[in-house]
Protein backbone atom coordinates (compact mmCIF):
# COMPACT_ATOMS: atom_id res chain seq x y z
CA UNK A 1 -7.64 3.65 12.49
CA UNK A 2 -6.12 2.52 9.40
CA UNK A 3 -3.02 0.07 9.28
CA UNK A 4 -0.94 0.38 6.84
CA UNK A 5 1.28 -2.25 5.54
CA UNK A 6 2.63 -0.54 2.32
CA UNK A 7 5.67 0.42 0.69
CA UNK A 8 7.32 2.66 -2.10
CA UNK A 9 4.46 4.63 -4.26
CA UNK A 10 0.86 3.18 -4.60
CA UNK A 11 0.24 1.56 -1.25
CA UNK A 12 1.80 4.67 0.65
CA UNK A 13 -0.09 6.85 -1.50
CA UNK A 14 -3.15 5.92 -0.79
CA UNK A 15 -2.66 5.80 2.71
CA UNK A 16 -0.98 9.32 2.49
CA UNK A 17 -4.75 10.64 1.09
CA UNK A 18 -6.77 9.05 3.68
CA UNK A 19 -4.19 10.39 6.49
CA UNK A 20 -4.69 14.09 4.57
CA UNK A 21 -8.24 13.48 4.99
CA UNK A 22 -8.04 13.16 8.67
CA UNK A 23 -7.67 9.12 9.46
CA UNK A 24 -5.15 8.17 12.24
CA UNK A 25 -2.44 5.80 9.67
CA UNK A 26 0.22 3.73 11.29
CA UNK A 27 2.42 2.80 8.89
CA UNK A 28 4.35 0.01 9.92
CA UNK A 29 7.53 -0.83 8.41
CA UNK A 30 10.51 -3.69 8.62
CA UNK A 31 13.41 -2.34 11.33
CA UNK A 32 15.97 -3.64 8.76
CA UNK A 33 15.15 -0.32 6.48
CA UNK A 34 11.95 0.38 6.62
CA UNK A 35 10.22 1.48 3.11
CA UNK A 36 12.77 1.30 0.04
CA UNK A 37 11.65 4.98 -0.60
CA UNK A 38 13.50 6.11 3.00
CA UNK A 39 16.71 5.10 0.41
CA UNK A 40 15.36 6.72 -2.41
CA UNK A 41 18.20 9.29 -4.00
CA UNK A 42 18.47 12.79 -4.59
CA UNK A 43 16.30 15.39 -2.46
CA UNK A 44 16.53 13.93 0.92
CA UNK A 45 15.62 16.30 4.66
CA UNK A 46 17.29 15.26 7.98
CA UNK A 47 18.50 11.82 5.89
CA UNK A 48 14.72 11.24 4.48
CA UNK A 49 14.20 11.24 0.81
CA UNK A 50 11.78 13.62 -0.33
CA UNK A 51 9.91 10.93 -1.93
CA UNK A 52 9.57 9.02 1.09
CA UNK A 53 8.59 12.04 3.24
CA UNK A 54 6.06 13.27 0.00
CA UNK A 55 4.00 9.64 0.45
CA UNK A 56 4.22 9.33 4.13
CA UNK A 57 3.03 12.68 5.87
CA UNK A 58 0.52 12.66 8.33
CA UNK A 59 1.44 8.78 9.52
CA UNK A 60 2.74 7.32 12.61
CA UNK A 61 5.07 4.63 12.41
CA UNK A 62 6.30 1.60 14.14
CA UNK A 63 9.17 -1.22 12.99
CA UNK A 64 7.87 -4.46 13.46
CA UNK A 65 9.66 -7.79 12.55
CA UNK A 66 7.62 -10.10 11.30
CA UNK A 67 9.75 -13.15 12.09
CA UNK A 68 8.97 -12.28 15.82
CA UNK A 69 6.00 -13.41 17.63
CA UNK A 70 5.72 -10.73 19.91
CA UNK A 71 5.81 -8.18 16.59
CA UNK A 72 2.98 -10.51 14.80
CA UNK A 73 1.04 -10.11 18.26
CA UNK A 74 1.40 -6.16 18.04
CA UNK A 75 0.41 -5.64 14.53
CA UNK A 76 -2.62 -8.63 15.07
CA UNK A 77 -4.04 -6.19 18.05
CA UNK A 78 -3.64 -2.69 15.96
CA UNK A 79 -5.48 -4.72 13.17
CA UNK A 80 -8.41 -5.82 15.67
CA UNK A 81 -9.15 -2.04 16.45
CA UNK A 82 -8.35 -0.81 12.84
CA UNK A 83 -11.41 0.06 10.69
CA UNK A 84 -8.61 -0.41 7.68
CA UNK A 85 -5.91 -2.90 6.84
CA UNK A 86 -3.81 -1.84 3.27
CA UNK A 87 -1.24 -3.32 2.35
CA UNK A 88 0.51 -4.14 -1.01
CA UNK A 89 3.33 -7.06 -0.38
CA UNK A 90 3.61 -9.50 -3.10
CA UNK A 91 1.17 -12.54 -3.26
CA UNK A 92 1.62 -14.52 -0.12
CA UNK A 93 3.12 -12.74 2.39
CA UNK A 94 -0.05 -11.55 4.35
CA UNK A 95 -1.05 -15.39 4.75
CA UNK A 96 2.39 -16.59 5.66
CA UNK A 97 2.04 -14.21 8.31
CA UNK A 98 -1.11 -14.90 9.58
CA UNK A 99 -1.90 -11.14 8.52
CA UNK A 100 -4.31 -12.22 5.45
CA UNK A 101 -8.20 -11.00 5.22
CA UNK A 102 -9.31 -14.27 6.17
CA UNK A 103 -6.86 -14.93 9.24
CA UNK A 104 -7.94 -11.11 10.82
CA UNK A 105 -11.97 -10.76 9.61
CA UNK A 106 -13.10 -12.98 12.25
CA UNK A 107 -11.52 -11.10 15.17
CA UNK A 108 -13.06 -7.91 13.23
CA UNK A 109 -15.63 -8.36 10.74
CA UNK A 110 -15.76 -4.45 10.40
CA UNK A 111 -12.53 -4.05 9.22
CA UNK A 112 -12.24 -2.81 5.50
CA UNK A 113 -9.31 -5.26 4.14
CA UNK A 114 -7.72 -3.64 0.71
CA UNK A 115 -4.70 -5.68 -0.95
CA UNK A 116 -2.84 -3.28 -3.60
CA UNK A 117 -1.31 -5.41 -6.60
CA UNK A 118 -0.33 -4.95 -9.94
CA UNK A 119 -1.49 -8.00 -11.36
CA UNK A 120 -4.58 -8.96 -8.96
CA UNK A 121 -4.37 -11.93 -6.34
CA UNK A 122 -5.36 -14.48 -8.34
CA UNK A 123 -4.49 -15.88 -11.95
CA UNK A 124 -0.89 -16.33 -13.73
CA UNK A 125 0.59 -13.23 -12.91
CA UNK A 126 -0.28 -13.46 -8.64
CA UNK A 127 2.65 -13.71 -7.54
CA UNK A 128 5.04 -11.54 -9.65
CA UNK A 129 5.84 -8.31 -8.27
CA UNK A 130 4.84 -4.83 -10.43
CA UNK A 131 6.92 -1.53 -10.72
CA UNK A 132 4.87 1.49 -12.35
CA UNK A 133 7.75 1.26 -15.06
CA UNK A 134 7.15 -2.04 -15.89
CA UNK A 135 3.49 -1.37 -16.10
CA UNK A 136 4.02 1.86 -18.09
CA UNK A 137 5.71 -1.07 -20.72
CA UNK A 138 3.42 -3.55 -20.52
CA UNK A 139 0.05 -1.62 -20.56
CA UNK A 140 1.56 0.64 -24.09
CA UNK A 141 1.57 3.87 -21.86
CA UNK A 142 4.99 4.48 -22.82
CA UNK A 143 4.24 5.02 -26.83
CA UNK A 144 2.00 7.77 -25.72
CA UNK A 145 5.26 9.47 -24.72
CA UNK A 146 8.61 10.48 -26.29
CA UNK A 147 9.04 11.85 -29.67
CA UNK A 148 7.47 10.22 -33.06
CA UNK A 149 10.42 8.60 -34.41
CA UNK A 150 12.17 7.18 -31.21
CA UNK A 151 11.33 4.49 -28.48
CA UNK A 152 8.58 5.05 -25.87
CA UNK A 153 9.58 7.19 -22.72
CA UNK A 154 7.77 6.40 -19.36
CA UNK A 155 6.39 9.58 -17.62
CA UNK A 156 8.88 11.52 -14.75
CA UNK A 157 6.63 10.25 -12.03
CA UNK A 158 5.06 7.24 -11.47
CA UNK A 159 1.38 7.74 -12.73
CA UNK A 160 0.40 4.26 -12.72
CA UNK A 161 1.08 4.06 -8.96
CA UNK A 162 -0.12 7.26 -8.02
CA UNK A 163 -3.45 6.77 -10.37
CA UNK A 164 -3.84 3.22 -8.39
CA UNK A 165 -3.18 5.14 -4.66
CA UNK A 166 -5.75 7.37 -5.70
CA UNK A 167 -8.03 4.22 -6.99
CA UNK A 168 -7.58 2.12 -3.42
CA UNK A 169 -8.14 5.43 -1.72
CA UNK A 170 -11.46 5.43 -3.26
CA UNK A 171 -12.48 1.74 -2.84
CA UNK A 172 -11.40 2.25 0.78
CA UNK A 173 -13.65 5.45 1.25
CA UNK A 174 -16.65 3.20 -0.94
CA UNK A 175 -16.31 0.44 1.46
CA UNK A 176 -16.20 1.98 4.27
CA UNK A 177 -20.03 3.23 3.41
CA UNK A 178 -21.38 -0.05 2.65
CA UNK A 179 -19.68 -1.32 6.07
CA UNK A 180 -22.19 1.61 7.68
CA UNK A 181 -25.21 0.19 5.70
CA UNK A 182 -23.86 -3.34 5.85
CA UNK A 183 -22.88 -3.82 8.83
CA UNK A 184 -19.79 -5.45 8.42
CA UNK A 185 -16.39 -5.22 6.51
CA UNK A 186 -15.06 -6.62 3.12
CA UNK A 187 -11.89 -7.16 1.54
């Protein structure tokens, strides 16, 4: 079982892979909108963007509120069962919740813990959210695009998030075999 705490491109898309390769995912989401790609413009089917439908196939869902104990309670017992936690909120949130690696390990010290962020969990840059255009910028990505006399372009899609889905994916699938010859989980 893998829960899945993520939202818009990277977190979703890694969870998206490991559903396509045949994990159960619940993705759950806040009732007051649910992942900012469900708003996404353009393409949209039945009132879903395409973009949110393109990173979320193969998942179950469920809206919990965080701010309600009974909600905290749900997603602390799908977590105790889950062989995978991934989530990708800004620096913080997890622990404020009581949803952080080191609040859930000890009620499952299987469980394979991954945290997606732009700028890691620790050092100067914790805490401040990252958008793949924003990384595009700051990494010089950008001024391998465009034309040679005008400003960088970032790419049509989001490669840095979909490049660090596909990264987590693989960290994930690496963990999970050193949990079989370990014996127990990691974050």
């Amino acid at each position: 079982l893998v829960v899945d705490f993520t939202r818009v491109v990277a977190g979703p898309a890694c969870t998206q892979t490991l559903a396509d390769f045949g994990a159960e995912v619940i993705k759950i989401e806040n009732p007051d909108g649910g992942d900012d790609t469900r708003a996404y413009e353009h393409a949209e089917i039945g009132g879903e963007s395409a973009a949110y439908l393109s990173l979320n196939r193969n998942k179950r869902g469920i809206a919990l509120d965080f701010n309600n104990e009974a909600a905290l309670e749900i997603a602390r017992a799908l977590i105790a069962k889950a062989d995978v936690v991934v989530e990708n909120f800004s620096g913080g949130v997890m622990k404020k919740f009581g949803l952080d690696y080191a609040s859930v390990a000890p009620t499952n010290p299987r469980l394979v813990y991954c945290s997606i962020s732009a700028y890691g969990r620790k050092g100067d840059f914790a805490l401040r959210p990252g958008f793949d255009p924003i990384t595009q910028a700051e990494s010089g990505f950008m001024s391998l695009n465009g034309f040679p006399d005008g400003e960088p372009v970032r790419t049509g899609p989001p490669i840095v998030d979909m490049a660090t889905g596909m990264s987590a994916c693989n960290a994930i699938l690496l963990a999970l075999i050193a949990r079989d010859r370990l014996g127990r989980g990691q974050q």
